[in-house]
Protein backbone atom coordinates (compact mmCIF):
# COMPACT_ATOMS: atom_id res chain seq x y z
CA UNK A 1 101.41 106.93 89.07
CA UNK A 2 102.31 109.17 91.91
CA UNK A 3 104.17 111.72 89.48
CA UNK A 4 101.52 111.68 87.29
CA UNK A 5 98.83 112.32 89.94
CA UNK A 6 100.36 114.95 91.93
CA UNK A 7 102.82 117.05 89.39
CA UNK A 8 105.20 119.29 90.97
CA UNK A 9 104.70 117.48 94.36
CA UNK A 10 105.19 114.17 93.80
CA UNK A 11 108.32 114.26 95.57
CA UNK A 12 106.74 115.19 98.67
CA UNK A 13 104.92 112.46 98.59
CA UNK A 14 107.95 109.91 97.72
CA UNK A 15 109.96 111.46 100.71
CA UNK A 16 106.67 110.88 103.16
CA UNK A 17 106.94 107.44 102.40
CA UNK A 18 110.55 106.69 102.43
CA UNK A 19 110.90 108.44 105.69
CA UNK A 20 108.74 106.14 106.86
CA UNK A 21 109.52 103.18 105.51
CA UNK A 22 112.98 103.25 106.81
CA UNK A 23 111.74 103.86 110.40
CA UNK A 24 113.27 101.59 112.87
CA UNK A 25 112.29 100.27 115.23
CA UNK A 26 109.39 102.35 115.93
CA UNK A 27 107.17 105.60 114.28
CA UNK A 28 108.79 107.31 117.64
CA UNK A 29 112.02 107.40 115.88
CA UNK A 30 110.83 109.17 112.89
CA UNK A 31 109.12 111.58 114.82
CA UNK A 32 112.01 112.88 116.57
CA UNK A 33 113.93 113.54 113.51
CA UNK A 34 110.95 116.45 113.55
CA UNK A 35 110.63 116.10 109.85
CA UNK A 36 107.19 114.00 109.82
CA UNK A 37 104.60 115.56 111.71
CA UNK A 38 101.31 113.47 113.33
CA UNK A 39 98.39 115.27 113.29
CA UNK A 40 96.17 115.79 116.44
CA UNK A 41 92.82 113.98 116.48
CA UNK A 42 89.88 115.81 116.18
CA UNK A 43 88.46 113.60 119.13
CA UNK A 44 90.15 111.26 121.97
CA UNK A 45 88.14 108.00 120.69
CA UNK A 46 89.72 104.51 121.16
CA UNK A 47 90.80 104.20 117.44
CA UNK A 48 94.08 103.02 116.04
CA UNK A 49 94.09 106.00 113.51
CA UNK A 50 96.25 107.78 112.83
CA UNK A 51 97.76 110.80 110.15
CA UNK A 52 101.29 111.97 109.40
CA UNK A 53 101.89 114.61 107.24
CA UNK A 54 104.97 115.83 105.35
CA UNK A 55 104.29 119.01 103.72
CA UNK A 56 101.60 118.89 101.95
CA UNK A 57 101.57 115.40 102.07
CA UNK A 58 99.77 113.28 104.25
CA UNK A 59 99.28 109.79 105.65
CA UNK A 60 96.13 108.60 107.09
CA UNK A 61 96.53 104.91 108.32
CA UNK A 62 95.67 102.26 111.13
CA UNK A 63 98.43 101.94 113.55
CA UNK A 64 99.85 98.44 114.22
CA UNK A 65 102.34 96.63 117.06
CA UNK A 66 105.44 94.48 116.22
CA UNK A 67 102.26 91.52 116.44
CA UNK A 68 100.02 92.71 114.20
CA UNK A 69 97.48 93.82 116.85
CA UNK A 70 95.92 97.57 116.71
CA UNK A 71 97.46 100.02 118.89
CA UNK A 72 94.54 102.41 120.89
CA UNK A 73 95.43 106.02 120.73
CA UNK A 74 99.08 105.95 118.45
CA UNK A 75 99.46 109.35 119.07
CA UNK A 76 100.19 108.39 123.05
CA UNK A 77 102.25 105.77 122.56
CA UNK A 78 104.80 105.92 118.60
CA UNK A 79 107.01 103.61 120.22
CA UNK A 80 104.41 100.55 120.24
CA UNK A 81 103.82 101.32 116.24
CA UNK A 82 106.16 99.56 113.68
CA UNK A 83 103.30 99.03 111.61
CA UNK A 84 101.19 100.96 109.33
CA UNK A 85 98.15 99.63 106.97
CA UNK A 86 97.65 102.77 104.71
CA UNK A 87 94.21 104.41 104.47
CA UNK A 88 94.76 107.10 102.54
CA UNK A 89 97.33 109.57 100.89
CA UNK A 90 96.52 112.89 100.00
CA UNK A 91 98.54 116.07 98.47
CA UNK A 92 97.02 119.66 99.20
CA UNK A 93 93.79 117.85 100.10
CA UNK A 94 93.53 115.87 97.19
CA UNK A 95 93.43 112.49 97.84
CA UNK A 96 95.44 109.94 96.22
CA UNK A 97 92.78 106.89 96.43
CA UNK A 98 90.34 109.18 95.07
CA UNK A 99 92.18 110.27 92.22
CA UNK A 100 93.05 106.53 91.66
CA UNK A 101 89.32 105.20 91.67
């Protein structure tokens, strides 16, 4: 489905989510390979969002602990996220869920 939704970038997409899927133990990791990038919040609100981006792929999703619980402000702390519950995926601003629907 990916392929078919975003042709010529799929791949992009597929590498966004394998990099993170073999993250261990934390999204800090990741990060410091400098191939993921997270996004800066538009505002400093207490919200467990958060967006990585790969290209022109990118991850929105709600950042989790090793427990399950939220974690406030993910950007200031990668090392408490192993978890992430995906929100959306979009290529070039085009959004996966969207296209999906």
């Amino acid at each position: 489905m990916i392929e078919q939704t975003f042709p010529g970038v799929h791949q992009e997409v597929m590498m966004l989510i394998h990099l993170l899927r073999t993250t261990s133990p934390s999204l800090a990791e990741v990060l410091t390979w400098g191939i993921i990038g997270m996004l800066t919040p538009a505002t400093r609100s207490p919200s467990a969002a958060i967006a990585l981006a790969y290209r022109q792929a990118v991850l929105r999703a709600v950042a989790h602990d090793q427990d399950g619980a939220r974690v406030p402000f993910p950007h200031d702390q990668p090392g408490s996220v192993t978890h992430l519950e995906i929100v959306d995926l979009a290529v070039a601003g085009r959004s996966c869920l969207g296209a999906a629907g």
